[in-house]
PDB file of N, CA and C in Angstrom:
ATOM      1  N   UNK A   1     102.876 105.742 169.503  1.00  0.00           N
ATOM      2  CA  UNK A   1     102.080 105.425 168.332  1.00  0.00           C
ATOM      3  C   UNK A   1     102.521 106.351 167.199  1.00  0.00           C
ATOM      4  N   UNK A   2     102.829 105.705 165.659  1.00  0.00           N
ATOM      5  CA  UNK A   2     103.373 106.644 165.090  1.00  0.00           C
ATOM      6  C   UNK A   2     102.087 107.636 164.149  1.00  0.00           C
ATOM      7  N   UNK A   3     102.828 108.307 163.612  1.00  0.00           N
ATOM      8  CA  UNK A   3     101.169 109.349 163.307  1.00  0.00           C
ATOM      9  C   UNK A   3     100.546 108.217 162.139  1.00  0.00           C
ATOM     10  N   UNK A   4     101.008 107.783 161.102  1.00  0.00           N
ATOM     11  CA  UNK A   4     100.351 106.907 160.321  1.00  0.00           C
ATOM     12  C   UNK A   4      99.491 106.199 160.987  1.00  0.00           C
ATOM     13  N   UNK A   5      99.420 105.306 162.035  1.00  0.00           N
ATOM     14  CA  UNK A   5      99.004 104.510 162.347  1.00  0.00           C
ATOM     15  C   UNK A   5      97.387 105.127 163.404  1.00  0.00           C
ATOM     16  N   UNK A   6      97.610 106.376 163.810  1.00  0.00           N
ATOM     17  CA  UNK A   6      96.888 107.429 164.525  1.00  0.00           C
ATOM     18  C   UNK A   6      95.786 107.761 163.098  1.00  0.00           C
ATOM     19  N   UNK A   7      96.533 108.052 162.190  1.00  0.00           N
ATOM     20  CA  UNK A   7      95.626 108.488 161.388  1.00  0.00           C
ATOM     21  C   UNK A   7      94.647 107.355 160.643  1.00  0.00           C
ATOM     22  N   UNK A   8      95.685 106.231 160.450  1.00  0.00           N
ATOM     23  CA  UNK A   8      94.840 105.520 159.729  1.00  0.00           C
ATOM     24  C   UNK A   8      93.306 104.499 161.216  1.00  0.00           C
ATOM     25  N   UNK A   9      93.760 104.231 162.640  1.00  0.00           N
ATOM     26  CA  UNK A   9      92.880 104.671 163.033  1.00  0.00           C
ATOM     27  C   UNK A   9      91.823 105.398 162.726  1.00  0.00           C
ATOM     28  N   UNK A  10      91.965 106.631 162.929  1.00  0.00           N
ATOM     29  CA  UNK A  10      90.868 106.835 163.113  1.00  0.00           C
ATOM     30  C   UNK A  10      90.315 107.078 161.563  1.00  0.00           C
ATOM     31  N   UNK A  11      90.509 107.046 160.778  1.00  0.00           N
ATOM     32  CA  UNK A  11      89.911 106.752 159.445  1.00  0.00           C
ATOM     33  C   UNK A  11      88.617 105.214 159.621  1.00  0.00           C
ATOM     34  N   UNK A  12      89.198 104.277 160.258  1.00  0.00           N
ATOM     35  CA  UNK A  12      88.948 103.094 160.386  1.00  0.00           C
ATOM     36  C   UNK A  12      87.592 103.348 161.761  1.00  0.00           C
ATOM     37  N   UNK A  13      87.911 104.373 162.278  1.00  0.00           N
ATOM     38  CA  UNK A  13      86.495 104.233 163.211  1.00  0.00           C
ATOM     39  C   UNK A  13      85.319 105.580 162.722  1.00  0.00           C
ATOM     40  N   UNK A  14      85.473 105.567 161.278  1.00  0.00           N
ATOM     41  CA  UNK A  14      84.570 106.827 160.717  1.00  0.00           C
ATOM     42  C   UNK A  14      83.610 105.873 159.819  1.00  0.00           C
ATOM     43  N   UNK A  15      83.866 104.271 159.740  1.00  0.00           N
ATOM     44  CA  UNK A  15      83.312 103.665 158.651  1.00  0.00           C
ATOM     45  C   UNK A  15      82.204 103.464 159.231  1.00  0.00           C
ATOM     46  N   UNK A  16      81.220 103.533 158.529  1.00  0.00           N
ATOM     47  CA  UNK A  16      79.756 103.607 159.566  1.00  0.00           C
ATOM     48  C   UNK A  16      79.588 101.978 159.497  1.00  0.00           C
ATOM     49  N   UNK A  17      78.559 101.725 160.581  1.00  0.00           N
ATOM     50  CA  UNK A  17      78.253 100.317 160.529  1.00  0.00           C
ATOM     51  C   UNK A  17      77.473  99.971 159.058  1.00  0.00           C
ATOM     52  N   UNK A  18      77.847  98.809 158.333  1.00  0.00           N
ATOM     53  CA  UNK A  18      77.035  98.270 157.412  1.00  0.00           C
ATOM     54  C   UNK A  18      77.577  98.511 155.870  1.00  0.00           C
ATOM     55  N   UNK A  19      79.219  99.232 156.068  1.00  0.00           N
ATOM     56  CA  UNK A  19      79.764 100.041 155.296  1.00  0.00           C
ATOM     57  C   UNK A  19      81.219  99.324 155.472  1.00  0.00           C
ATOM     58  N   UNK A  20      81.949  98.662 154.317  1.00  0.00           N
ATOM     59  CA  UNK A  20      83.297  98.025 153.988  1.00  0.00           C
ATOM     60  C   UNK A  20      83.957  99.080 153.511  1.00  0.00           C
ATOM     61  N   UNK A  21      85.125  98.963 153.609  1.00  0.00           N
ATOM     62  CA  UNK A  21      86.335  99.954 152.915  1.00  0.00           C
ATOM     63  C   UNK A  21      87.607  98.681 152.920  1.00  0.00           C
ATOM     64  N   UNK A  22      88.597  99.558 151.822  1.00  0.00           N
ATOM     65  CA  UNK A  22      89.833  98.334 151.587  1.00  0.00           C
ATOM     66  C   UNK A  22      90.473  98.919 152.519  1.00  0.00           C
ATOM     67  N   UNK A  23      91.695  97.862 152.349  1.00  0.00           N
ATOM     68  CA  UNK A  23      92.957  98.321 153.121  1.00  0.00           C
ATOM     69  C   UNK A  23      93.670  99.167 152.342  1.00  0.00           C
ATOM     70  N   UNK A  24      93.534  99.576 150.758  1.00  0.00           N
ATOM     71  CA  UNK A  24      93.852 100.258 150.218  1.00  0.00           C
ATOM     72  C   UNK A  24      93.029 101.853 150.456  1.00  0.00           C
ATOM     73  N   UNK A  25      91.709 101.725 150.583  1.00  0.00           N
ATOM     74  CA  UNK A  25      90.892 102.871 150.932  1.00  0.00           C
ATOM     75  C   UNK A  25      91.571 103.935 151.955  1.00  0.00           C
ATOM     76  N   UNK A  26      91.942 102.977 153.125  1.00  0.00           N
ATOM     77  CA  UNK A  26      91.845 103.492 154.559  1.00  0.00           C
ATOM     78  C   UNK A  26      93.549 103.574 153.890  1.00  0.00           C
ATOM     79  N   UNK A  27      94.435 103.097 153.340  1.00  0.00           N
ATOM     80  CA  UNK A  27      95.976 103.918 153.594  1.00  0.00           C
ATOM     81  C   UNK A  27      95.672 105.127 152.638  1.00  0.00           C
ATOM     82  N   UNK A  28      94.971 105.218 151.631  1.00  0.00           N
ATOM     83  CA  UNK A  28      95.304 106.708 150.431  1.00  0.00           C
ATOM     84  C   UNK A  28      93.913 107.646 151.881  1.00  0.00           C
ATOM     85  N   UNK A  29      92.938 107.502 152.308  1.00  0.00           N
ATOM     86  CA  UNK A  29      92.801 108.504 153.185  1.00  0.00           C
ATOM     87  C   UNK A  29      93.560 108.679 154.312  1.00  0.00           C
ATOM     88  N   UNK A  30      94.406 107.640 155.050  1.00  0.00           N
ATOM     89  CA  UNK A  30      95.044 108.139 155.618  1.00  0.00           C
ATOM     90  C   UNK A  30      96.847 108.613 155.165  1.00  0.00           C
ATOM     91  N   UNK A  31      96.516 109.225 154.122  1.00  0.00           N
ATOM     92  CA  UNK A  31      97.533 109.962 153.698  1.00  0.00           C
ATOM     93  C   UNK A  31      98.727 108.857 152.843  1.00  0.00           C
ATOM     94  N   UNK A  32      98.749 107.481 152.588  1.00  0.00           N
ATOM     95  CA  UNK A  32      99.772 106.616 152.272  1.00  0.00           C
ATOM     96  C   UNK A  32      99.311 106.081 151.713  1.00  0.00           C
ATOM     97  N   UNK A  33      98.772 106.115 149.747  1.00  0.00           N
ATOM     98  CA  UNK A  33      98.142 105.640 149.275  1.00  0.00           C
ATOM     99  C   UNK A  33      98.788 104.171 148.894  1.00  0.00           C
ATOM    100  N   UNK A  34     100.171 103.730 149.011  1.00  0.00           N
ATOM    101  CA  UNK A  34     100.515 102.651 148.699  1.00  0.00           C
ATOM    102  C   UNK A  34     100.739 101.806 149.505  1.00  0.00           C
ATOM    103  N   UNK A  35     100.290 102.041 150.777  1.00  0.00           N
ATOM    104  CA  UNK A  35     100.446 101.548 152.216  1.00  0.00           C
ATOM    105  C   UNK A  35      99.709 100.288 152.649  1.00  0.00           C
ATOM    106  N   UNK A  36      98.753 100.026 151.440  1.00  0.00           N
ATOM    107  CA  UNK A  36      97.660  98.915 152.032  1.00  0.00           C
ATOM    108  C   UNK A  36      98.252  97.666 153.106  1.00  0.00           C
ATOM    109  N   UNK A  37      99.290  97.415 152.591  1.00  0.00           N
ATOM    110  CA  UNK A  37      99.813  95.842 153.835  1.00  0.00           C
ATOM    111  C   UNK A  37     100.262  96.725 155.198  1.00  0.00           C
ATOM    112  N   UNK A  38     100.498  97.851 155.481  1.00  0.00           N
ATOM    113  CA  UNK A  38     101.073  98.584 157.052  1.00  0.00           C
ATOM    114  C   UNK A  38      99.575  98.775 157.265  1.00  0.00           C
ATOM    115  N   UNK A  39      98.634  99.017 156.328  1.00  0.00           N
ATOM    116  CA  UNK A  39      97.004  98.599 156.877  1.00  0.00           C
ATOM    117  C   UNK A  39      96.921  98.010 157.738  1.00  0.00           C
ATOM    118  N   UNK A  40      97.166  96.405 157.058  1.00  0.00           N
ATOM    119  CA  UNK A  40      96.616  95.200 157.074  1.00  0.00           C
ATOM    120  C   UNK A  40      97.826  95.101 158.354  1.00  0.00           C
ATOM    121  N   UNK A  41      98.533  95.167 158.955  1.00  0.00           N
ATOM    122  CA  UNK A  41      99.328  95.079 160.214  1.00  0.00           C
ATOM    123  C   UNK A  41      98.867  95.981 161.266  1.00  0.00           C
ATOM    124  N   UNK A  42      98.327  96.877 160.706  1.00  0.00           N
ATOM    125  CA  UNK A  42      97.769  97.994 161.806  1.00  0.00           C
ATOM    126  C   UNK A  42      96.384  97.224 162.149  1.00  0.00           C
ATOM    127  N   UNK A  43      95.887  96.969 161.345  1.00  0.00           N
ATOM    128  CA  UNK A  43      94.291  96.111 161.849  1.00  0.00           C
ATOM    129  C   UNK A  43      94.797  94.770 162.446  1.00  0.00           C
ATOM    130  N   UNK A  44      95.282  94.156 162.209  1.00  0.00           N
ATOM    131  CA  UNK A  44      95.813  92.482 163.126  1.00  0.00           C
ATOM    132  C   UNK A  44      96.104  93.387 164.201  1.00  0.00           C
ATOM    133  N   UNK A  45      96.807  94.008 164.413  1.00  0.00           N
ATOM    134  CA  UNK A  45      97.738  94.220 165.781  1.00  0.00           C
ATOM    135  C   UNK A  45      96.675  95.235 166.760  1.00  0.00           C
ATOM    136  N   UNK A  46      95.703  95.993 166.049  1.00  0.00           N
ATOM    137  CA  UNK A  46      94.754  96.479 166.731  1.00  0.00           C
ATOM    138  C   UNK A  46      93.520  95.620 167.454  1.00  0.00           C
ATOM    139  N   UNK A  47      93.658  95.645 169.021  1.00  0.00           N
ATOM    140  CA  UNK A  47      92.278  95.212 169.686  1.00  0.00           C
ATOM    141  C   UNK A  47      91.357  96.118 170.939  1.00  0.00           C
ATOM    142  N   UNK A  48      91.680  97.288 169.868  1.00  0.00           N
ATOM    143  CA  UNK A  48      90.935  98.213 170.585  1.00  0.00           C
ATOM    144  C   UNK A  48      89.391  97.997 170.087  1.00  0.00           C
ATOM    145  N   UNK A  49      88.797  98.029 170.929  1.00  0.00           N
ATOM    146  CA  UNK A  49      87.331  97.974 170.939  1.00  0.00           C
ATOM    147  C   UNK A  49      86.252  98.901 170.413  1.00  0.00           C
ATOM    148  N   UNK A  50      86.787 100.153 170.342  1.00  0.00           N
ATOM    149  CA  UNK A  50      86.195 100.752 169.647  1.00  0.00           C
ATOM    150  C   UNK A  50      86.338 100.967 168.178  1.00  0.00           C
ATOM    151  N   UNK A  51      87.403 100.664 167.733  1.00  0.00           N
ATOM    152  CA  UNK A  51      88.096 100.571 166.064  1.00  0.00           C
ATOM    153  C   UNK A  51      87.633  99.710 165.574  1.00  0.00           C
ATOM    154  N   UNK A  52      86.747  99.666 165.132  1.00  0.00           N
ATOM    155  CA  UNK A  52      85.497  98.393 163.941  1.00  0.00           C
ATOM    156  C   UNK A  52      86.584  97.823 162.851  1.00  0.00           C
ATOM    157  N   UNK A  53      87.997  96.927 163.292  1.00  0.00           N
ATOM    158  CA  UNK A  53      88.732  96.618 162.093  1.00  0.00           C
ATOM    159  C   UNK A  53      87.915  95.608 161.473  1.00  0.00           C
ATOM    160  N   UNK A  54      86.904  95.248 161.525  1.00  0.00           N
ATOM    161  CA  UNK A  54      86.027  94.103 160.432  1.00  0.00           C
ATOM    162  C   UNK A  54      85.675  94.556 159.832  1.00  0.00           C
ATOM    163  N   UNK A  55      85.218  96.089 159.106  1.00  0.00           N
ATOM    164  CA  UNK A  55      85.067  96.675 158.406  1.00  0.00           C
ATOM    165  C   UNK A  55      86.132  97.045 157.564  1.00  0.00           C
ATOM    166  N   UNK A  56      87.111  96.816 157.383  1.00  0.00           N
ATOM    167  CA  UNK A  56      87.780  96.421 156.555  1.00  0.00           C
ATOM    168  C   UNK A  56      88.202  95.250 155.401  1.00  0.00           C
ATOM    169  N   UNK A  57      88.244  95.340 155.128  1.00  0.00           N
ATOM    170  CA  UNK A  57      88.600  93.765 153.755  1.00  0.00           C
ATOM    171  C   UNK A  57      89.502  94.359 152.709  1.00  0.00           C
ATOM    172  N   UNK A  58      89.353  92.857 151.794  1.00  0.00           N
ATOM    173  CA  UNK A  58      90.539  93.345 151.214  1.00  0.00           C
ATOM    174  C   UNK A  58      89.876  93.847 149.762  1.00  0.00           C
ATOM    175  N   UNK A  59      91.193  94.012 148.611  1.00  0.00           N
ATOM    176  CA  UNK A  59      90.217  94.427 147.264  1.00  0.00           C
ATOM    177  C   UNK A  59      89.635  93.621 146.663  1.00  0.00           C
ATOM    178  N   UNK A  60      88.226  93.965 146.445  1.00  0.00           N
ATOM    179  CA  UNK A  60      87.073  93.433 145.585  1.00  0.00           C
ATOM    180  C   UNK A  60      86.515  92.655 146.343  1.00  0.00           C
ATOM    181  N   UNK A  61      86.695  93.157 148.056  1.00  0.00           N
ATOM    182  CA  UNK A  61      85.838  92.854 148.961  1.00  0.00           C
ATOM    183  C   UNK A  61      86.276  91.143 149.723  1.00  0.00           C
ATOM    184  N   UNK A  62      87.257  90.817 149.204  1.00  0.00           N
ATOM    185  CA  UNK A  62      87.825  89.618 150.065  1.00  0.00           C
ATOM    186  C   UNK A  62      88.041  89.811 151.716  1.00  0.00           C
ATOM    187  N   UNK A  63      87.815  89.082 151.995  1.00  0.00           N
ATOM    188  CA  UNK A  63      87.580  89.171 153.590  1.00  0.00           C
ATOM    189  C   UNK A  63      88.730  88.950 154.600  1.00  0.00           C
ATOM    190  N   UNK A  64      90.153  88.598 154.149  1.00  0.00           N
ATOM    191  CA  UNK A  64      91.421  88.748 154.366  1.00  0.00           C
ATOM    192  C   UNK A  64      91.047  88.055 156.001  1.00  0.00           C
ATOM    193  N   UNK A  65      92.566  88.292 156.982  1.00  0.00           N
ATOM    194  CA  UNK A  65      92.249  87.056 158.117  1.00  0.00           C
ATOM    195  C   UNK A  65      91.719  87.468 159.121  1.00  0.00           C
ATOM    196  N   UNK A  66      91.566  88.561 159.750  1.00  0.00           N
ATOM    197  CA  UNK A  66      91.313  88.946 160.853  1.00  0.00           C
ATOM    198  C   UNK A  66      91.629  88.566 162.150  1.00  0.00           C
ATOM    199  N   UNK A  67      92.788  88.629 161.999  1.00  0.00           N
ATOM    200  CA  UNK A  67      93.567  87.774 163.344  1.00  0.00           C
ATOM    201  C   UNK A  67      93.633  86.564 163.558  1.00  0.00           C
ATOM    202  N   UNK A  68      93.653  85.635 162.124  1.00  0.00           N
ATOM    203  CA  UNK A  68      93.093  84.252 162.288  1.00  0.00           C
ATOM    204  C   UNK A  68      91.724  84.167 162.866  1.00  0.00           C
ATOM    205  N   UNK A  69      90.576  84.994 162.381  1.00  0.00           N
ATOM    206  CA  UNK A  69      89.495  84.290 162.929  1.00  0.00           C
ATOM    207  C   UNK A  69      88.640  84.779 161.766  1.00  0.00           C
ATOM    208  N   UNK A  70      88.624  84.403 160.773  1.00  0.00           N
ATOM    209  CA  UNK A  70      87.502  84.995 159.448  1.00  0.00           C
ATOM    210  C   UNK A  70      86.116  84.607 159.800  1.00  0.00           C
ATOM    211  N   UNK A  71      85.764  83.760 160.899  1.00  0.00           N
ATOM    212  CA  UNK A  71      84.941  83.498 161.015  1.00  0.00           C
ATOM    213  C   UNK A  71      83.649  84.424 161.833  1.00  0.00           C
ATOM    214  N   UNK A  72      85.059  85.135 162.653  1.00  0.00           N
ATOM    215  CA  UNK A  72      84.402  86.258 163.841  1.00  0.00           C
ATOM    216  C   UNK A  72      84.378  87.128 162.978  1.00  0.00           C
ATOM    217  N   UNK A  73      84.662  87.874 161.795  1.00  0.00           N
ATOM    218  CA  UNK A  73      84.631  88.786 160.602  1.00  0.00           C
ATOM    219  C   UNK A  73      83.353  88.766 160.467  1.00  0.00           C
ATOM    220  N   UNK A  74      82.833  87.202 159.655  1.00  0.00           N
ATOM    221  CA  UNK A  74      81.965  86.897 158.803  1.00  0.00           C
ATOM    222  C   UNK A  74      80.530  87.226 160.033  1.00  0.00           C
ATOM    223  N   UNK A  75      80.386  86.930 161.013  1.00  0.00           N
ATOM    224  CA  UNK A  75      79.797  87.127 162.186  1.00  0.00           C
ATOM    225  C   UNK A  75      79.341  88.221 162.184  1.00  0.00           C
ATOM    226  N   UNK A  76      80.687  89.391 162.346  1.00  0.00           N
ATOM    227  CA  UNK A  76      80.432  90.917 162.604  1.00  0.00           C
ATOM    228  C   UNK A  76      79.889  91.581 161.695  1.00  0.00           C
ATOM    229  N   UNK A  77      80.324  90.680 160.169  1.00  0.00           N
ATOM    230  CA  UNK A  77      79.858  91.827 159.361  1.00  0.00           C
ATOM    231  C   UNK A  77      78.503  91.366 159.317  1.00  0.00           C
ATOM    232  N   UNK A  78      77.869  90.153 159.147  1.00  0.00           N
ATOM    233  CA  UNK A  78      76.164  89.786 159.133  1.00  0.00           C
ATOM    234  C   UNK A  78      75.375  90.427 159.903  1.00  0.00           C
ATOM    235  N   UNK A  79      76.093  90.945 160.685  1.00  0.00           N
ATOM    236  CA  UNK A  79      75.150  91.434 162.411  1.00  0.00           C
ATOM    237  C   UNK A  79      74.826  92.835 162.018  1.00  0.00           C
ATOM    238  N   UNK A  80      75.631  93.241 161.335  1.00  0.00           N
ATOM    239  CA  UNK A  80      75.466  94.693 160.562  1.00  0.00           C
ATOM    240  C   UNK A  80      74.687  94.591 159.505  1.00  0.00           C
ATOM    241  N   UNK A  81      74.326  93.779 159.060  1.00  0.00           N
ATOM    242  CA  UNK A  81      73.795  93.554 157.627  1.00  0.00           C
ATOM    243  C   UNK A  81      73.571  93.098 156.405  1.00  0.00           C
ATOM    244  N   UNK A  82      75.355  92.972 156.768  1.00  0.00           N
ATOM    245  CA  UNK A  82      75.729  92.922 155.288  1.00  0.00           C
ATOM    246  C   UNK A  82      75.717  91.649 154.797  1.00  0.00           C
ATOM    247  N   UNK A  83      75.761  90.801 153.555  1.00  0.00           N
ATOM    248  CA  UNK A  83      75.877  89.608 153.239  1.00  0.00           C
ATOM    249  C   UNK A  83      77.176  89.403 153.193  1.00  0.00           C
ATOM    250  N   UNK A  84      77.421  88.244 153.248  1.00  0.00           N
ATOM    251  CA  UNK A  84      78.755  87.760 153.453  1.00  0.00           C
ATOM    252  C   UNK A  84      78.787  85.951 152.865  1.00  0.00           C
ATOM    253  N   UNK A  85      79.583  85.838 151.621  1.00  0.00           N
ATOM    254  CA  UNK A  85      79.931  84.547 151.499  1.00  0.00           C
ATOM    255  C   UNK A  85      81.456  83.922 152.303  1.00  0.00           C
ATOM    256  N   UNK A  86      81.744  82.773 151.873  1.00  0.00           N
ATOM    257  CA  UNK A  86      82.874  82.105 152.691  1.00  0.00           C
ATOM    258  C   UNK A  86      84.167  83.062 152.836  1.00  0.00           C
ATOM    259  N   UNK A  87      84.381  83.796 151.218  1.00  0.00           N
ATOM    260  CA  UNK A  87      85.393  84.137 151.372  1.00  0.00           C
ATOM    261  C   UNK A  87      85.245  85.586 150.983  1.00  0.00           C
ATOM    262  N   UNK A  88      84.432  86.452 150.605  1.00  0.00           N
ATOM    263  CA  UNK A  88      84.042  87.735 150.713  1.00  0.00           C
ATOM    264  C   UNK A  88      82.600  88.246 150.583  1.00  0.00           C
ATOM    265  N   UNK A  89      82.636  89.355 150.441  1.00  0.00           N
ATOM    266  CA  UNK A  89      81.605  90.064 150.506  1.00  0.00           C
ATOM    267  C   UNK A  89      80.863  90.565 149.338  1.00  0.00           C
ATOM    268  N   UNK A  90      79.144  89.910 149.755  1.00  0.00           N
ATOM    269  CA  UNK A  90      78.502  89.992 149.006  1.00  0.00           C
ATOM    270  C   UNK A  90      77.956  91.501 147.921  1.00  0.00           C
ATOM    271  N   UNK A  91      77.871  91.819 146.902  1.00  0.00           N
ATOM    272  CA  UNK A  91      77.446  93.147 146.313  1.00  0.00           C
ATOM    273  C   UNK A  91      78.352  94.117 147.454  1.00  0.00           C
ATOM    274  N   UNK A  92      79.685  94.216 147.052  1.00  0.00           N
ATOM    275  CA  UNK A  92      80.386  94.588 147.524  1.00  0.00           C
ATOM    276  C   UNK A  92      80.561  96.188 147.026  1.00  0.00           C
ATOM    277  N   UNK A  93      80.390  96.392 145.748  1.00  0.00           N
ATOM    278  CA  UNK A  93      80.150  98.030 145.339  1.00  0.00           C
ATOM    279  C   UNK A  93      78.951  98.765 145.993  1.00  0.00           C
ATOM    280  N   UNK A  94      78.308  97.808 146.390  1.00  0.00           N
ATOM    281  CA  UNK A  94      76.933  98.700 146.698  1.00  0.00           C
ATOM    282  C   UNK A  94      77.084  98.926 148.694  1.00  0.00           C
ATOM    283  N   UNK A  95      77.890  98.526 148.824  1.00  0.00           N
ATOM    284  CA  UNK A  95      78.351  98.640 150.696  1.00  0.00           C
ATOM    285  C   UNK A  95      79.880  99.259 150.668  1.00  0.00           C
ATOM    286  N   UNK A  96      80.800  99.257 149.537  1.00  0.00           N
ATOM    287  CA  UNK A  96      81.651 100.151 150.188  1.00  0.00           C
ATOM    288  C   UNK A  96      81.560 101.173 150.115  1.00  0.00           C
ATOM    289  N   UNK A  97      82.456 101.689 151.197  1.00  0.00           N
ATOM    290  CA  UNK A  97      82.393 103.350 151.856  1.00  0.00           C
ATOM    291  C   UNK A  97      83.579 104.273 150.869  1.00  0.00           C
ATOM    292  N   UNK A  98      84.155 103.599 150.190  1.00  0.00           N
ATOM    293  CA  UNK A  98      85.255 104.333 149.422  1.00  0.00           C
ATOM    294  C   UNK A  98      84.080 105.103 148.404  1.00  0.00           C
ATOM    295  N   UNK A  99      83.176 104.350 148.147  1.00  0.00           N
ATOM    296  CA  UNK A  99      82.307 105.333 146.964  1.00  0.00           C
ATOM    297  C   UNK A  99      81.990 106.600 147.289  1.00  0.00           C
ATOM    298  N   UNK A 100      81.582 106.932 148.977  1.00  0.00           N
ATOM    299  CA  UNK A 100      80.961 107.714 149.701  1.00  0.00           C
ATOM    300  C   UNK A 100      81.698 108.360 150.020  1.00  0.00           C
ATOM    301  N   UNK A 101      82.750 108.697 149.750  1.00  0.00           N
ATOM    302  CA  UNK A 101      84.040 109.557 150.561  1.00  0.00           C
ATOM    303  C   UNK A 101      84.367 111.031 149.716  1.00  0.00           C
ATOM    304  N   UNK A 102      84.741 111.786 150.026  1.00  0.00           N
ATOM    305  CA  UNK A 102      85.095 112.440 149.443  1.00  0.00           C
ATOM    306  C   UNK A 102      86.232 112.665 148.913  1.00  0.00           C
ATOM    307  N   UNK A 103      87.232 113.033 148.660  1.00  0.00           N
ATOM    308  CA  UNK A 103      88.687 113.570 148.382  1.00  0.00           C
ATOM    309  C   UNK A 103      88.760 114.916 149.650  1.00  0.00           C
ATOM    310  N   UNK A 104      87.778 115.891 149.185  1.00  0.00           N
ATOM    311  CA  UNK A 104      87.381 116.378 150.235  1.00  0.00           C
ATOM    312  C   UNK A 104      87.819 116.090 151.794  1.00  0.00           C
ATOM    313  N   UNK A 105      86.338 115.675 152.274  1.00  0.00           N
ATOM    314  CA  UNK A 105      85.976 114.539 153.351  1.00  0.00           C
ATOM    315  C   UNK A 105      87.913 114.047 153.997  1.00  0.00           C
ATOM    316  N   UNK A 106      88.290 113.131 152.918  1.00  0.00           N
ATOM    317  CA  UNK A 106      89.660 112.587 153.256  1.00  0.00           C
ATOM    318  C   UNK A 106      90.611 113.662 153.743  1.00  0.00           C
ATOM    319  N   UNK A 107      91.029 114.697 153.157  1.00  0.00           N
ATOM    320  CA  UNK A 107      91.896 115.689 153.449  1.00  0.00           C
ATOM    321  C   UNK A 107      91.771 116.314 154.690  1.00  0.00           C
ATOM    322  N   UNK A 108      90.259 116.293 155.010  1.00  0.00           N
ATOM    323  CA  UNK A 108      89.903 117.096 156.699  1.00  0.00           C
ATOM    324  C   UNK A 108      90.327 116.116 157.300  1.00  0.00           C
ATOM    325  N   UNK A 109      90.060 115.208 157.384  1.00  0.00           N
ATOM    326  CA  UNK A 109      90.567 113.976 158.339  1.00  0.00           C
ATOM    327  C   UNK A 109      91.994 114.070 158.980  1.00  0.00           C
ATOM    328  N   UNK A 110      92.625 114.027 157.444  1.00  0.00           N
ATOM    329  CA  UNK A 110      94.147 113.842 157.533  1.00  0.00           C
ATOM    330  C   UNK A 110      94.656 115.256 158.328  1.00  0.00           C
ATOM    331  N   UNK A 111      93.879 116.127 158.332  1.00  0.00           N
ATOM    332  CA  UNK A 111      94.205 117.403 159.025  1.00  0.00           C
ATOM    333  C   UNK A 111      93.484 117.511 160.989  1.00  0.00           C
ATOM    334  N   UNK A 112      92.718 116.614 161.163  1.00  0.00           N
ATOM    335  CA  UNK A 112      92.038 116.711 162.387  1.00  0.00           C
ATOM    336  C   UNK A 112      92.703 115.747 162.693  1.00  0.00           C
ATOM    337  N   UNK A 113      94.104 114.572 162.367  1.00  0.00           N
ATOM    338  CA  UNK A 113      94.821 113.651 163.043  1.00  0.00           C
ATOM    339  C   UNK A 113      96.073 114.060 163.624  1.00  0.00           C
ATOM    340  N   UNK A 114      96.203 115.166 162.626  1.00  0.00           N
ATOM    341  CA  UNK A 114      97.469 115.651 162.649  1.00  0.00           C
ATOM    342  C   UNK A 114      97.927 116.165 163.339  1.00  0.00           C
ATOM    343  N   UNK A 115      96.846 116.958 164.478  1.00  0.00           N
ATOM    344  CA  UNK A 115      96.490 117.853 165.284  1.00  0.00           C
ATOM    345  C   UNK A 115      97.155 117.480 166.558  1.00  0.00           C
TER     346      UNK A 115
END
């Protein structure tokens, strides 16, 4: 596993339930701010069970494919809370987690992956 993909993990299992982040969010905390599509390949190709990749979307809260199944997305994210139309997410500033982050916050991360 290469460290990008380690890091951006576990970035991706810090998003609390009920809480969206981009694929742009999760590459600049995990250290590759222009990285958003090696995101979006790291979440398809991930089916680890504990890594909440439905908490992810795309920018301005589009709900991108999820392994071909937007539907199991739209599912996961309701069950949490959140509203969800066909093709993204409802009051989407007021549920993402990029607001809540620190610069801070991000830098420890990138240092407790590294490890």
């Amino acid at each position: 596993m290469s460290d990008f993909r380690r890091r951006v993990l576990a970035v991706v299992r810090r998003i609390p339930p009920g809480r969206v982040a981009t694929y742009g969010d999760v590459a600049d905390w995990a250290g590759r701010p222009r990285a958003w599509r090696a995101v979006g390949n790291i979440m398809r190709e991930c089916h680890e069970p504990a890594t909440p990749c439905h908490r992810v979307v795309g920018a301005g809260g589009a709900l991108g494919g999820y392994g071909g199944n937007p539907q199991l997305k739209r599912e996961l994210l309701r069950a949490e809370g959140l509203q969800v139309g066909i093709a993204r997410i409802r009051r989407f500033r007021d549920v993402r987690w990029a607001t809540k982050v620190s610069k801070e916050a991000s830098r420890k991360w990138k240092v407790e992956t590294e490890k």
